[in-house]
Protein backbone atom coordinates (compact mmCIF):
# COMPACT_ATOMS: atom_id res chain seq x y z
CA UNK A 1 -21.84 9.90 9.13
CA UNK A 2 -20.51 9.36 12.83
CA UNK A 3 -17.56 7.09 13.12
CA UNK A 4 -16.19 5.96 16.49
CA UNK A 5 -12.71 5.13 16.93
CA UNK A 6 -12.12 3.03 20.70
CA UNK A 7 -8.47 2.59 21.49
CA UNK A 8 -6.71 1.87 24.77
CA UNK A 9 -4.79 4.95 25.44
CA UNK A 10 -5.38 8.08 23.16
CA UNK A 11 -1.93 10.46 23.52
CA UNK A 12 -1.49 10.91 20.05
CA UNK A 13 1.57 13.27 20.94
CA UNK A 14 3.23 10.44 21.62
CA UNK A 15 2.99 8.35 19.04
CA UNK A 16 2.27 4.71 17.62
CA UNK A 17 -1.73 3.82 17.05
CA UNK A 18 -2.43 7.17 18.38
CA UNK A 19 -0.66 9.14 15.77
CA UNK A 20 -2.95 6.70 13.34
CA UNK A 21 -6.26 7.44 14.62
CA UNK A 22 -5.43 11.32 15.08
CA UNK A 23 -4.66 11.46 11.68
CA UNK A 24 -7.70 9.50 10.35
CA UNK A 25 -9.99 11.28 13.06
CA UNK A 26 -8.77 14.89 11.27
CA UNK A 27 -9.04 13.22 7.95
CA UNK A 28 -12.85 12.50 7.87
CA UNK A 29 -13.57 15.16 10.48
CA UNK A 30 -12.37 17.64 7.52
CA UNK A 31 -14.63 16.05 4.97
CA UNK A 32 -17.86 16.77 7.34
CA UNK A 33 -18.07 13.38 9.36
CA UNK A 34 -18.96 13.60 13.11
CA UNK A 35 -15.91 11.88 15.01
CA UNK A 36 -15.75 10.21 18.19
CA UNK A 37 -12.48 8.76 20.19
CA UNK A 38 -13.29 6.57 23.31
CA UNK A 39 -10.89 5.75 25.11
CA UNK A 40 -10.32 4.59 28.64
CA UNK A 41 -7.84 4.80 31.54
CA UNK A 42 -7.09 3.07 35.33
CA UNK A 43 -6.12 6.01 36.07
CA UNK A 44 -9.30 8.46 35.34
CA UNK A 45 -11.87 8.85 38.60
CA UNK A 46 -14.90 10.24 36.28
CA UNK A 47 -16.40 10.33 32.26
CA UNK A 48 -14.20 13.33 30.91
CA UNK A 49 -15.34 14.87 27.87
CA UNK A 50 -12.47 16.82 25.52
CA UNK A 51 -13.09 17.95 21.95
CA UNK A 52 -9.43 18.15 19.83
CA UNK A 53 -11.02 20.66 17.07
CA UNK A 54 -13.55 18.51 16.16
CA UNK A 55 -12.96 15.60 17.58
CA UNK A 56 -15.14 14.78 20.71
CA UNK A 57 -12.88 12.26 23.17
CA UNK A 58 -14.81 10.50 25.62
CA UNK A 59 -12.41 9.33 28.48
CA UNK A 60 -14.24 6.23 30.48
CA UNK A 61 -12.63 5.23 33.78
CA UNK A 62 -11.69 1.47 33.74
CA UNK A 63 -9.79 -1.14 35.66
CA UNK A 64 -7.59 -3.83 33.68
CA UNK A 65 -7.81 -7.43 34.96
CA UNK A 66 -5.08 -9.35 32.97
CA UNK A 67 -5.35 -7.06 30.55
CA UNK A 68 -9.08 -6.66 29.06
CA UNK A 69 -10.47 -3.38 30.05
CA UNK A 70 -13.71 -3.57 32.60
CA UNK A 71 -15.93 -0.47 33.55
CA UNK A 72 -15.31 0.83 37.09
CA UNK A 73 -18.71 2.77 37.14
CA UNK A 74 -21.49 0.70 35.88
CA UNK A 75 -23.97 4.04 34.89
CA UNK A 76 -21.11 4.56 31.87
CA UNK A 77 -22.18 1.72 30.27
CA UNK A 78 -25.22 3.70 29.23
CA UNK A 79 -23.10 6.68 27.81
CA UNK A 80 -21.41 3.97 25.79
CA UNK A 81 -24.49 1.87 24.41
CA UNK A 82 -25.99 5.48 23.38
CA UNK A 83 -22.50 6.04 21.52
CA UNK A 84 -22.92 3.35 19.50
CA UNK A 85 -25.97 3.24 18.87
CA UNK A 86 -25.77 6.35 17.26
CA UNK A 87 -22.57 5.28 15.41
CA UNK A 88 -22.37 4.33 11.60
CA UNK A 89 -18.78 2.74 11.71
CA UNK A 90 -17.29 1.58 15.01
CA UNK A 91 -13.66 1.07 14.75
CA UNK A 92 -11.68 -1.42 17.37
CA UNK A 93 -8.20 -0.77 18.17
CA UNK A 94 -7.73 -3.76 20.43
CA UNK A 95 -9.70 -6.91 20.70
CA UNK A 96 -8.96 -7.23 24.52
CA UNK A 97 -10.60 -3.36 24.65
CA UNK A 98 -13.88 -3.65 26.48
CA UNK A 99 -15.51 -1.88 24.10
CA UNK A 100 -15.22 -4.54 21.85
CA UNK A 101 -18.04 -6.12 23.85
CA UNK A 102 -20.31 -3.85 23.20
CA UNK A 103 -20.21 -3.50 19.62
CA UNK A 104 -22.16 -6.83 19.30
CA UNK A 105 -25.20 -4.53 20.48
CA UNK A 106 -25.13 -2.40 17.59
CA UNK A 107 -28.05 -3.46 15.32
CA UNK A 108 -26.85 -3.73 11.70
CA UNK A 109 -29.72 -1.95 9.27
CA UNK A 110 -31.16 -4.83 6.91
């Protein structure tokens, strides 16, 4: 199963949601489950990849406009779409995240 977790900001050393999705990211990343954190940042030029053990973090540079999230670079929209579409469970930390957008893609199997 591949579960994606999207949150804001993902420092889990310091604490709050973070500390949350670490610890359910290990949790079902133990019991064989392909994990995925995205997470974006004003602050990041370029798509960083990091793994934490198991845990692949995708770090997708965005600018905040009142605060909702927008893409900076257009061609990681495509990264994302093939992220979820390849997801089982998408989990949504924030509703003003702008991933939360692109959830509504993912086709739900009939």
């Amino acid at each position: 199963m591949n579960i994606i977790y999207t949150t804001k900001i993902y420092l889990p050393h310091i604490g709050g949601v973070e500390i949350y999705i670490k610890k359910l990211a290990d949790y079902f990343s133990a019991k064989g489950h392909s994990i995925t954190v995205i997470t974006a940042g004003e602050e990041i030029s370029h798509l960083q990849t990091e793994y934490d053990g198991n845990i692949k973090i995708l770090r997708i540079p965005a600018k905040s406009i009142s605060g909702i999230y927008f893409l900076k670079h257009l061609k990681d929209l495509q990264i994302i779409k093939q992220e979820l579409a390849s997801a089982n469970i998408v989990h949504i930390n924030d509703c003003k995240f702008l991933f939360s957008f692109f959830v509504r893609q993912k086709r739900i199997p009939s």
